[in-house]
N, C-alpha and C. Protein backbone atom coordinates (compact mmCIF):
# COMPACT_ATOMS: atom_id res chain seq x y z
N UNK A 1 51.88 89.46 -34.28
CA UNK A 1 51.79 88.91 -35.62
C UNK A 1 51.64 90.06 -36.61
N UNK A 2 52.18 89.71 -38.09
CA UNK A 2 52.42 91.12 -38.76
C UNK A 2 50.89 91.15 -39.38
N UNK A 3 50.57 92.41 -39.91
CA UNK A 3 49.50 92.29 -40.84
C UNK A 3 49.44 91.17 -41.36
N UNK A 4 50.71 91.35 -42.94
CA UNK A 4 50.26 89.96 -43.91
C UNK A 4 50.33 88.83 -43.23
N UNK A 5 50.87 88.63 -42.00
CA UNK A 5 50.61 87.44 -41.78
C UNK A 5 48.89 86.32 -40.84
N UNK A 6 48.29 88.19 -40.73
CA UNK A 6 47.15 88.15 -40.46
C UNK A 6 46.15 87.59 -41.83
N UNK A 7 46.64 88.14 -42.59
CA UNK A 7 45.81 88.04 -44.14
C UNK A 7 46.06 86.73 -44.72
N UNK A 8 47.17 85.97 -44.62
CA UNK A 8 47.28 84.92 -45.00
C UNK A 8 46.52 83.80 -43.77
N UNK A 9 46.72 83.65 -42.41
CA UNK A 9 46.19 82.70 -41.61
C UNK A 9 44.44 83.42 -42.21
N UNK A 10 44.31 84.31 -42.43
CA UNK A 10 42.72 84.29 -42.76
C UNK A 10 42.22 83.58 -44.09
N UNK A 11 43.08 84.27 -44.77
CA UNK A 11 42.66 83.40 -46.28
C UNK A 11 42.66 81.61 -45.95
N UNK A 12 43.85 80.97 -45.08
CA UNK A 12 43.70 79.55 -44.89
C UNK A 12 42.62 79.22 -44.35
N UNK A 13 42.32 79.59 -43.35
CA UNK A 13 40.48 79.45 -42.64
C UNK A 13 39.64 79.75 -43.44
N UNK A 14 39.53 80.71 -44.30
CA UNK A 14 38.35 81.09 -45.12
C UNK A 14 37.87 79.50 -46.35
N UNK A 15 39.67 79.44 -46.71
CA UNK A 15 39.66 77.89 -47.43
C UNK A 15 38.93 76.82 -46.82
N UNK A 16 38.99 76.76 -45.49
CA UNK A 16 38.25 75.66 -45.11
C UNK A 16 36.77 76.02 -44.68
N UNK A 17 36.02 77.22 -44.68
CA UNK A 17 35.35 77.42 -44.34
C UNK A 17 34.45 77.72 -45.69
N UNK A 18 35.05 77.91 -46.74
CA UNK A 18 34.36 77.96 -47.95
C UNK A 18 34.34 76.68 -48.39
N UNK A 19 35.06 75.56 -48.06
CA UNK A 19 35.03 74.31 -48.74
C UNK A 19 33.53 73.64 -48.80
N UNK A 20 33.21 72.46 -49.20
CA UNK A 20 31.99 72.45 -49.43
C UNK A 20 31.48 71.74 -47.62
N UNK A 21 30.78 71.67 -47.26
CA UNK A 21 30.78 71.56 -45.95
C UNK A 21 30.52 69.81 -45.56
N UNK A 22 30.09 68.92 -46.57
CA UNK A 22 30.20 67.45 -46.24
C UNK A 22 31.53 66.89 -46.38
N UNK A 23 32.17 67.91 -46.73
CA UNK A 23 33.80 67.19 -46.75
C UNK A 23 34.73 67.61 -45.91
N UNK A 24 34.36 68.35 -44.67
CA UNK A 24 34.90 69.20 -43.45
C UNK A 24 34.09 68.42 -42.78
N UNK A 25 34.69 67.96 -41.46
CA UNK A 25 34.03 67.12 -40.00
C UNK A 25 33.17 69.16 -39.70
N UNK A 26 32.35 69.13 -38.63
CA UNK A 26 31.67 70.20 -38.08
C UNK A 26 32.73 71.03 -37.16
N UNK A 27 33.68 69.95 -36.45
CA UNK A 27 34.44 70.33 -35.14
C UNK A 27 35.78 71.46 -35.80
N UNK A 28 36.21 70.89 -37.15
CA UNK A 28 37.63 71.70 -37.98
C UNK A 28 35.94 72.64 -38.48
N UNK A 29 35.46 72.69 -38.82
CA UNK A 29 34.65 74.28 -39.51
C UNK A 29 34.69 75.27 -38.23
N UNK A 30 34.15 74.61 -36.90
CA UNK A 30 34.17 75.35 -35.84
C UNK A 30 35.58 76.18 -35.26
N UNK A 31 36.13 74.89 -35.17
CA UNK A 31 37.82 75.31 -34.68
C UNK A 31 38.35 76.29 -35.64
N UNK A 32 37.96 76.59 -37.24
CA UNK A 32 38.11 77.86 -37.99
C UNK A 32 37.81 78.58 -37.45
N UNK A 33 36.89 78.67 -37.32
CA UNK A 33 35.70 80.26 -36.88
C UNK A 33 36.35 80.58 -35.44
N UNK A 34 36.72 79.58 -34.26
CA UNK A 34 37.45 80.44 -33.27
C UNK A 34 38.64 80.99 -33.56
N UNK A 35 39.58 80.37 -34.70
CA UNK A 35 40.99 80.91 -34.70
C UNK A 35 40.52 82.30 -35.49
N UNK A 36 39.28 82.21 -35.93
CA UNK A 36 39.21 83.68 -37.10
C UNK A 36 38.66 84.57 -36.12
N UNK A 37 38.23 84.33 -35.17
CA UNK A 37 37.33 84.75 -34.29
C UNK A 37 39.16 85.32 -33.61
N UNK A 38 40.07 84.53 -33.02
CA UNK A 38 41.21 84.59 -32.28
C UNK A 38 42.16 86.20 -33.19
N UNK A 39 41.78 86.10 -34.45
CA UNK A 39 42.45 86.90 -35.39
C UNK A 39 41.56 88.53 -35.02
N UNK A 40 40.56 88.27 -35.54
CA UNK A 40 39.83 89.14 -34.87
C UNK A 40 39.73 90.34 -33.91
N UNK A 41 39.83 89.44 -32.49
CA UNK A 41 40.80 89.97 -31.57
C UNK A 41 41.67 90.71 -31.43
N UNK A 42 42.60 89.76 -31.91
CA UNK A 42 44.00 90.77 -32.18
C UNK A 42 44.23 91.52 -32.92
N UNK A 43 43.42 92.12 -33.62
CA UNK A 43 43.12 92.93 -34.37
C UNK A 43 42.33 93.95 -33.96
N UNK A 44 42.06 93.71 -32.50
CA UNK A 44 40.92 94.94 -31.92
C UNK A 44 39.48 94.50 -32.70
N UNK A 45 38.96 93.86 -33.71
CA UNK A 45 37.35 93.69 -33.98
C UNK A 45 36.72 92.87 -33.09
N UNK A 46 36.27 93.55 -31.40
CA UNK A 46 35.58 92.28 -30.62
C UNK A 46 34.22 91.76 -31.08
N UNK A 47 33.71 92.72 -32.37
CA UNK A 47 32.27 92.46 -32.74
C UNK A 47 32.42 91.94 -33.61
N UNK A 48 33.34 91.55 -34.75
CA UNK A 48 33.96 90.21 -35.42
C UNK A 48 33.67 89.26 -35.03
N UNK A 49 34.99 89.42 -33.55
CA UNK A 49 35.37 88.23 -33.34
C UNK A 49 34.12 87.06 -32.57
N UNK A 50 33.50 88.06 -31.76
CA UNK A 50 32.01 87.53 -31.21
C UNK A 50 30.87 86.99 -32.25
N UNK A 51 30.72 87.61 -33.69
CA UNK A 51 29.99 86.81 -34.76
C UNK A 51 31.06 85.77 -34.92
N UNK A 52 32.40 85.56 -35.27
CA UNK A 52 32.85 84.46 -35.51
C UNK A 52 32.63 83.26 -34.57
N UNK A 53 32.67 83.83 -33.00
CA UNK A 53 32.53 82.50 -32.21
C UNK A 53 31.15 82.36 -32.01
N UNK A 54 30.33 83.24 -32.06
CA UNK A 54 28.94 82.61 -31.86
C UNK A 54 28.18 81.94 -33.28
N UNK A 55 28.85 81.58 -34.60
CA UNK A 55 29.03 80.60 -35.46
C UNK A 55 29.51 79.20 -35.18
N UNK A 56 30.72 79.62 -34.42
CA UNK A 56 31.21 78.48 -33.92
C UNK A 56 30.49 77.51 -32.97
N UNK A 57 30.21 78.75 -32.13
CA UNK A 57 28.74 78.06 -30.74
C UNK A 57 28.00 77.20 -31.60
N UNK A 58 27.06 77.68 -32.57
CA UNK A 58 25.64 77.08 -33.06
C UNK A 58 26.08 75.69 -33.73
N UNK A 59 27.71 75.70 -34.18
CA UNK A 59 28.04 74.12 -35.26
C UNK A 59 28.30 73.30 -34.11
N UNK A 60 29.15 73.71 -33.24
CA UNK A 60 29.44 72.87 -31.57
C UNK A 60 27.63 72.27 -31.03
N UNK A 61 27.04 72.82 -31.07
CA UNK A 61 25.31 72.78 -30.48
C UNK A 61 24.98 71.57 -30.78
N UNK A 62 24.98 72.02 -32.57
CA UNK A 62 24.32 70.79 -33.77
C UNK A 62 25.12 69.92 -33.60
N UNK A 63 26.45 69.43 -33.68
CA UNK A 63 27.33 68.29 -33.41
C UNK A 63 27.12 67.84 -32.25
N UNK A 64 26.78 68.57 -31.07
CA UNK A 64 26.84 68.02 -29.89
C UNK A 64 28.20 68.11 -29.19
N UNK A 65 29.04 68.66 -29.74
CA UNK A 65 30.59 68.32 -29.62
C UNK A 65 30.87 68.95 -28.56
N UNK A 66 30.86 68.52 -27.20
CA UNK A 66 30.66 69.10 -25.83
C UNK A 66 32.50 69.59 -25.69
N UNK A 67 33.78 69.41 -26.21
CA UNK A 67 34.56 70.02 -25.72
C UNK A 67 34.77 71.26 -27.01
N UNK A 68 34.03 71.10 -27.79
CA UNK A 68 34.17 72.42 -28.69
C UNK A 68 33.32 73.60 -27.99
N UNK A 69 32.54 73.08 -27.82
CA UNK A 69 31.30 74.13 -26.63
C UNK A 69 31.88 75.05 -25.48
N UNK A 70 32.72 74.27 -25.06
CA UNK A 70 33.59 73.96 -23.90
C UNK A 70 34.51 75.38 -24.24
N UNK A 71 35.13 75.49 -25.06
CA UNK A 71 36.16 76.18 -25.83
C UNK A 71 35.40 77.46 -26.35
N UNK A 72 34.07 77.26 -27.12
CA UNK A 72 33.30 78.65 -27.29
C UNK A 72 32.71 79.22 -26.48
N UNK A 73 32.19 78.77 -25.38
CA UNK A 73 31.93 79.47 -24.07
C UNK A 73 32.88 80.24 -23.72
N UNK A 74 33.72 79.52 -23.40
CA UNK A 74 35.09 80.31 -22.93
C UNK A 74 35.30 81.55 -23.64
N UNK A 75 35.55 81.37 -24.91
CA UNK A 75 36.10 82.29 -26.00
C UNK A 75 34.96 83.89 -25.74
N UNK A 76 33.71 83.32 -25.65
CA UNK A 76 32.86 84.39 -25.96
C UNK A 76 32.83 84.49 -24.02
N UNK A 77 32.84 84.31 -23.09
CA UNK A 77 32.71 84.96 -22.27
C UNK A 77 33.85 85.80 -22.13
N UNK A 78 35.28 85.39 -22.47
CA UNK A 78 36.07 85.79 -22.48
C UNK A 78 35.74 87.63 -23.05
N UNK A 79 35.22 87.62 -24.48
CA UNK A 79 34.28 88.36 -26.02
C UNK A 79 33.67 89.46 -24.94
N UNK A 80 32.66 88.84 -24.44
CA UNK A 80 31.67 89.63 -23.75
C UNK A 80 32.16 90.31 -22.56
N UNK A 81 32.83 89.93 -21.84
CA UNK A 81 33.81 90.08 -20.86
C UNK A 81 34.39 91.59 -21.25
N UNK A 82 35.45 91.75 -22.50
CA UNK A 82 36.06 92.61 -22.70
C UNK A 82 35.06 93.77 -23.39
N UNK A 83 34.09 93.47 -24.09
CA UNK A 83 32.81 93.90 -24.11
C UNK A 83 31.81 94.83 -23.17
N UNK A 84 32.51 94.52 -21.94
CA UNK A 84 31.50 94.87 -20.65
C UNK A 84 30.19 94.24 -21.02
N UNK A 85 29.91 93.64 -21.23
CA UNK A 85 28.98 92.72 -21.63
C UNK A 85 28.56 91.65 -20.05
N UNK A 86 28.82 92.23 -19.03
CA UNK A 86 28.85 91.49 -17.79
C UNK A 86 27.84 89.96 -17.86
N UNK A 87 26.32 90.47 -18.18
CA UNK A 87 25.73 89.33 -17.89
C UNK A 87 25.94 88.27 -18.75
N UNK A 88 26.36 88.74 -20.12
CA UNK A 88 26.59 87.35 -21.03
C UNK A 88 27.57 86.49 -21.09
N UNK A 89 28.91 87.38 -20.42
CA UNK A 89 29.98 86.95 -19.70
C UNK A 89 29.66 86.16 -18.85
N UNK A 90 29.21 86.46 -17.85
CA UNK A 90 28.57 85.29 -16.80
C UNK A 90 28.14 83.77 -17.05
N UNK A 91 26.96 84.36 -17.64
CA UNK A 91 26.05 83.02 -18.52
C UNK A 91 26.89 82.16 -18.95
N UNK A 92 27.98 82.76 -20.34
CA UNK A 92 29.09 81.70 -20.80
C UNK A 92 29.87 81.40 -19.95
N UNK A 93 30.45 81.74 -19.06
CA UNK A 93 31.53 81.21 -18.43
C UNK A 93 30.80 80.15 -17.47
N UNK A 94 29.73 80.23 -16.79
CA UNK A 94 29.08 79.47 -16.11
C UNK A 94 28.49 78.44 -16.81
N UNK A 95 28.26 78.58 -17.98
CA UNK A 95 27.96 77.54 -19.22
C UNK A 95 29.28 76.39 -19.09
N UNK A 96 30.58 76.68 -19.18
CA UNK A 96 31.85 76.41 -19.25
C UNK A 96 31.86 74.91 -18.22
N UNK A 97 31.37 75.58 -17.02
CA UNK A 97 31.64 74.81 -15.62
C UNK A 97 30.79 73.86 -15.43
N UNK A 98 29.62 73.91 -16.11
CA UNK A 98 28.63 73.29 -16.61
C UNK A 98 28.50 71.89 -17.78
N UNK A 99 29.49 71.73 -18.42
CA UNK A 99 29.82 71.49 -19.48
C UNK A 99 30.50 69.68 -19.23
N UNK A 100 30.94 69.79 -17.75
CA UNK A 100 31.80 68.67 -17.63
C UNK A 100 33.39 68.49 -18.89
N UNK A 101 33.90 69.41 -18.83
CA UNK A 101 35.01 69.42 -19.91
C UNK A 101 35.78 68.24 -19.38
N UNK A 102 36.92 68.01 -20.66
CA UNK A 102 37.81 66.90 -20.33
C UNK A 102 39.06 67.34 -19.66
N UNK A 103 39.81 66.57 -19.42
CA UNK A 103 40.60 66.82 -18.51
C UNK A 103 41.85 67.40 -19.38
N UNK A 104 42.36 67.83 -20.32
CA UNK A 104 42.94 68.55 -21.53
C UNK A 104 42.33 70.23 -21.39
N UNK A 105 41.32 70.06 -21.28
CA UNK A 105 40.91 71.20 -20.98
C UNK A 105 40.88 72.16 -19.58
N UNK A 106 41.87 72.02 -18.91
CA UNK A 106 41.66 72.43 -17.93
C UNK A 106 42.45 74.00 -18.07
N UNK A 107 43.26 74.55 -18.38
CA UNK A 107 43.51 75.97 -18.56
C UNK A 107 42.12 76.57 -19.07
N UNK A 108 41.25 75.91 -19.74
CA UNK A 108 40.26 76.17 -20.64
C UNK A 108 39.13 77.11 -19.24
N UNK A 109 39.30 75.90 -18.17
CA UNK A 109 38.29 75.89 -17.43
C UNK A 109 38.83 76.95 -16.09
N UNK A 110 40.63 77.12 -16.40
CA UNK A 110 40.56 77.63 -15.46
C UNK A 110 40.87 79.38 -15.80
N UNK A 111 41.01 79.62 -17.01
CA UNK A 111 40.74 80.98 -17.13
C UNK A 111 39.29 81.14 -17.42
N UNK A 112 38.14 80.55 -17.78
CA UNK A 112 37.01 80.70 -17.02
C UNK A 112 36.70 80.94 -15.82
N UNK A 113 37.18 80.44 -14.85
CA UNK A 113 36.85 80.69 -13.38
C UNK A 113 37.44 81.92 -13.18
N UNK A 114 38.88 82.70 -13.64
CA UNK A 114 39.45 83.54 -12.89
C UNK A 114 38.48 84.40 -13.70
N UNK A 115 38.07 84.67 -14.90
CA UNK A 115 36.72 86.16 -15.79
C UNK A 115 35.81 85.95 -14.75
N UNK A 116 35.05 84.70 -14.09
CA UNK A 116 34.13 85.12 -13.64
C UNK A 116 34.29 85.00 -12.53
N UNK A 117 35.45 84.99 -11.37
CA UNK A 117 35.60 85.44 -10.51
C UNK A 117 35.59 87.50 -10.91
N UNK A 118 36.71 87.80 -11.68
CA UNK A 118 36.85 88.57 -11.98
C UNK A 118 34.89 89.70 -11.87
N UNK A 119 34.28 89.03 -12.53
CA UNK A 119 32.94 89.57 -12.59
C UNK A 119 32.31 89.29 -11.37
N UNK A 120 32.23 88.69 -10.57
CA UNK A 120 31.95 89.05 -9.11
C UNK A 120 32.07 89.55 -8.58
N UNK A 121 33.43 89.89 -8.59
CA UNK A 121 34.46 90.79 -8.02
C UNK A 121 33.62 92.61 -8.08
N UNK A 122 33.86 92.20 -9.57
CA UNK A 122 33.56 94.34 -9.87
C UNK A 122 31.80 94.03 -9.71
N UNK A 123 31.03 92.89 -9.74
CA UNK A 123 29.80 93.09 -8.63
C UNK A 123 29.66 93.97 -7.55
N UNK A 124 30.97 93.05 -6.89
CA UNK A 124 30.23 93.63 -5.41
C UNK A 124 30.40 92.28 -4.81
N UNK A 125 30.11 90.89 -4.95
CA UNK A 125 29.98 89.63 -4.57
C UNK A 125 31.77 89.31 -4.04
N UNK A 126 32.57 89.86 -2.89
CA UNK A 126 33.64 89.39 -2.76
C UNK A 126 33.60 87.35 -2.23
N UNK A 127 32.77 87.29 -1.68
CA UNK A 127 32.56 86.12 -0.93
C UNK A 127 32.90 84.91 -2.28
N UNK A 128 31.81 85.53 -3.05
CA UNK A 128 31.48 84.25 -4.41
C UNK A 128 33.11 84.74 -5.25
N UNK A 129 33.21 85.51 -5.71
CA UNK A 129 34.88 85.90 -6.23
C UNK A 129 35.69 85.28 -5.88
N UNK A 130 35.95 85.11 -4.47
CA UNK A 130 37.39 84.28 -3.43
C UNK A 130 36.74 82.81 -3.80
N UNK A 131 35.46 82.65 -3.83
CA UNK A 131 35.48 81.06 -4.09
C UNK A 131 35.85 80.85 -5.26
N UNK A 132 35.21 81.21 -6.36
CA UNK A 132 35.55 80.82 -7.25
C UNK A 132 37.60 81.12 -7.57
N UNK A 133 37.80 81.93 -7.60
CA UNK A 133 38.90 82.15 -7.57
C UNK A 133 40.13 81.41 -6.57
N UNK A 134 39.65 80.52 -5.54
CA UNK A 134 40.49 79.70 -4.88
C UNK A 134 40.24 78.41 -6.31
N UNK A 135 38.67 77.98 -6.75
CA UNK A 135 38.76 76.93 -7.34
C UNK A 135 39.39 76.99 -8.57
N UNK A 136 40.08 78.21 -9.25
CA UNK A 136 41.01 78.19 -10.47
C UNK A 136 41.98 78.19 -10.11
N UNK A 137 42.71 78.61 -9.12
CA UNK A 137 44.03 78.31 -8.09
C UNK A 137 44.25 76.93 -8.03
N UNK A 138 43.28 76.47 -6.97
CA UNK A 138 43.64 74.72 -7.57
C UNK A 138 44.04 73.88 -8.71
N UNK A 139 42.84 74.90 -9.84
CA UNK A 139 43.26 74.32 -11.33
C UNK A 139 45.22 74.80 -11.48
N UNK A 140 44.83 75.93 -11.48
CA UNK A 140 46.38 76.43 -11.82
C UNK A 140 47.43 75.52 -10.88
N UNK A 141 47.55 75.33 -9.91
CA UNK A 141 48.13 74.38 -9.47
C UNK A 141 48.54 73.52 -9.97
N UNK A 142 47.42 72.74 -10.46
CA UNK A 142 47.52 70.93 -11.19
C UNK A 142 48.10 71.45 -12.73
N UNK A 143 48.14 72.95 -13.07
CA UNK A 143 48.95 72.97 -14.40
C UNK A 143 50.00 73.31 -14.21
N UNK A 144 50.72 73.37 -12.84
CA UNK A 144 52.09 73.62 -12.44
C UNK A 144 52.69 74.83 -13.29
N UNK A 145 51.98 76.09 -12.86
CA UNK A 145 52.66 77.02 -13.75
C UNK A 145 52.53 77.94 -12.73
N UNK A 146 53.82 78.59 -12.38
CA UNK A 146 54.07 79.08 -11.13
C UNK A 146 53.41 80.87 -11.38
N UNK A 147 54.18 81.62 -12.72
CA UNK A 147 53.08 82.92 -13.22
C UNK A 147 51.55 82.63 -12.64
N UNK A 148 50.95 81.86 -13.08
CA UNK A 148 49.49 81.93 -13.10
C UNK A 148 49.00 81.78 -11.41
N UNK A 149 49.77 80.77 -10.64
CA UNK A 149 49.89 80.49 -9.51
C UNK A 149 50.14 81.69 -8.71
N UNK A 150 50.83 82.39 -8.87
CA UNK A 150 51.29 83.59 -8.08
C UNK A 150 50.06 84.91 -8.65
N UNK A 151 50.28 85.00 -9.90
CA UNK A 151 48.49 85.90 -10.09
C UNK A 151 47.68 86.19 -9.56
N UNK A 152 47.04 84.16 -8.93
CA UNK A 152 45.84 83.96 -8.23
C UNK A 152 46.22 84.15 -7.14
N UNK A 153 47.21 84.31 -6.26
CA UNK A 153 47.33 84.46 -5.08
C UNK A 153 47.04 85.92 -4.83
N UNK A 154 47.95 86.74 -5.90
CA UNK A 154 47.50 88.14 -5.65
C UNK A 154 46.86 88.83 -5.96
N UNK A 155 45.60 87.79 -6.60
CA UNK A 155 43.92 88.74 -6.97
C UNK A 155 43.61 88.24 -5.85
N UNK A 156 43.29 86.89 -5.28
CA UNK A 156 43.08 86.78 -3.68
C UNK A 156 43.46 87.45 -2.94
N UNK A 157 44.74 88.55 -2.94
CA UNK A 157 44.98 89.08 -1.49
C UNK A 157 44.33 90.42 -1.88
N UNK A 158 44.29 91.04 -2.82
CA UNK A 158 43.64 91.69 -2.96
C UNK A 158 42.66 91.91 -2.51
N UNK A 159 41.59 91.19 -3.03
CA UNK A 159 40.24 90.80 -2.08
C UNK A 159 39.99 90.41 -1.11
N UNK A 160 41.17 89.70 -0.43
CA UNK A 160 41.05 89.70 0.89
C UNK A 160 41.22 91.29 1.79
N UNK A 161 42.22 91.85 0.82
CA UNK A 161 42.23 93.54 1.33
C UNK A 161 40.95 94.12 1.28
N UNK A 162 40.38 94.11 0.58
CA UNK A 162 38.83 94.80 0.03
C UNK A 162 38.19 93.95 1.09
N UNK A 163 38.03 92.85 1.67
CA UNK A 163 37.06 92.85 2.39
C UNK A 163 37.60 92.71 3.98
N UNK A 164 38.51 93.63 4.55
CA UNK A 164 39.32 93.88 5.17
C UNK A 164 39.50 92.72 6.23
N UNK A 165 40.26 91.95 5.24
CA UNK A 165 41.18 90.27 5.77
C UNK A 165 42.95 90.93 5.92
N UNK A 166 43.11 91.72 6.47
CA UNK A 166 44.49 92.14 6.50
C UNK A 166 45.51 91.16 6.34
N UNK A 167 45.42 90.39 7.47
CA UNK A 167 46.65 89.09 7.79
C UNK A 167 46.19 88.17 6.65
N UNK A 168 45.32 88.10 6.13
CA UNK A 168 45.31 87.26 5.11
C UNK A 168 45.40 87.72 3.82
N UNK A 169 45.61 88.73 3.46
CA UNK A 169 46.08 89.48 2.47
C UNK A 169 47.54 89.02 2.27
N UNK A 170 47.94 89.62 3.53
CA UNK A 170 49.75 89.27 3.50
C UNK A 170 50.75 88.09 3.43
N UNK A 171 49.37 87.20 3.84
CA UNK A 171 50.10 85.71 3.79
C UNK A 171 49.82 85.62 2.02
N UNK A 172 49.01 86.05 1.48
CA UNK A 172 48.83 85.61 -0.08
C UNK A 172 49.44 86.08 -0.93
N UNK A 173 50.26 87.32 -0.35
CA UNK A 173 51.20 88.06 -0.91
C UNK A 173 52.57 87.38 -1.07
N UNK A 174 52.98 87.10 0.00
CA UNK A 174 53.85 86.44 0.50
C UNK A 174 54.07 84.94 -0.50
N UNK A 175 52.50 84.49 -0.46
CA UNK A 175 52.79 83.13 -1.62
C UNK A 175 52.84 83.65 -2.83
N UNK A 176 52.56 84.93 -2.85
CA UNK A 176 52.19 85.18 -4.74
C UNK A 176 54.02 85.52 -5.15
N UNK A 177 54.87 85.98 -3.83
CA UNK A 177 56.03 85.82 -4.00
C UNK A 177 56.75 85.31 -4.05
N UNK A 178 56.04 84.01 -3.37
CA UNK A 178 57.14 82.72 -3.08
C UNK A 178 56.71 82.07 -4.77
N UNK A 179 55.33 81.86 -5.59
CA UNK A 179 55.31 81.46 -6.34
C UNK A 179 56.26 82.19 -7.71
N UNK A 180 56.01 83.49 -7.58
CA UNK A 180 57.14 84.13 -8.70
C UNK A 180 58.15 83.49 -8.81
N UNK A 181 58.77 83.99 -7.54
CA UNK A 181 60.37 82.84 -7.18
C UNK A 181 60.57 81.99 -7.73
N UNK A 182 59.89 80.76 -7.95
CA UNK A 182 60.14 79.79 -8.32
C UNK A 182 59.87 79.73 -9.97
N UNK A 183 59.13 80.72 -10.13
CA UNK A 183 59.15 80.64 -11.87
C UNK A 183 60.48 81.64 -11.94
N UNK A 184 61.32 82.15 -12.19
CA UNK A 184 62.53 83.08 -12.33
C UNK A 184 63.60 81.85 -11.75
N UNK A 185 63.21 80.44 -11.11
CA UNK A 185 64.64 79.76 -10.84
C UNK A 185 64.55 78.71 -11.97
């Protein structure tokens, strides 16, 4: 995205975020603050973008609005994550799984699982990593998207290498190829 076109999606959020606040539902003030929070980002400001979503957190709280929560967990473990921020990463993403999200939300829930597999992982915890990371595989599955499908196969074989699963490394390889395949036909 170009600059100005950074400056303009900001000025539109700022509009709704300056508006007077009984005439904005809580859930569109929030859903601002992650896309400004999303801008942020891409912009390289992760300490922005982390005050923007942990704004967002506290209006999701007060509403109660359990799939906006759902979405700022994510966002900020995601935040903290790139942060090296390990333990707060954790907390939110495990917040996430916690949450009972809706069923719309499931990419939501399942790039949650692969960060905090991911953070197990550079633990030390291979055991808890492969679990969790088979249970976003499943997700990815049910979103029939063969990229993401083949990914998880080959952060699994990976770790199956690291915890020296040889033959089972190669069979996951093998699917992380067979899944490519099928996204390229």
């Amino acid at each position: 995205m170009a600059e100005n076109d950074f400056a303009a999606a900001e000025r539109d959020f700022a509009e709704v975020l300056n508006a007077n606040p009984a005439s904005v539902e809580p859930r569109i003030i929030a859903e601002a603050l992650r896309c400004r929070a999303g801008i942020a980002t891409a912009k390289g400001d992760l300490l922005q973008a982390q005050i923007w979503a942990e704004r967002a957190l506290a209006i999701d709280r007060t509403s109660q609005c359990v799939s906006g929560l759902v979405d700022d967990y994510e966002l900020l473990g995601s935040l903290y994550l790139a942060s090296e921020k390990l333990e707060l990463a954790e907390e939110a993403l495990r917040n996430v799984l916690e949450l009972k999200p809706k069923p719309d939300q499931l990419p939501v829930v399942c790039r949650a699982r692969t960060n905090l597999s991911f953070i197990l992982r550079k633990r030390g915890d291979l055991k808890g990593a492969t679990k969790v990371m088979l249970e976003s595989l499943r997700l990815a599955k049910t979103l029939n998207r063969a990229e993401i499908v083949a990914t998880h196969y080959a952060t699994l074989a990976a770790i199956s290498l690291t915890r020296g699963q040889v033959k089972r490394a190669r069979i996951l390889v093998k699917a992380a190829n067979a899944e490519q395949r099928k996204k390229t036909l």
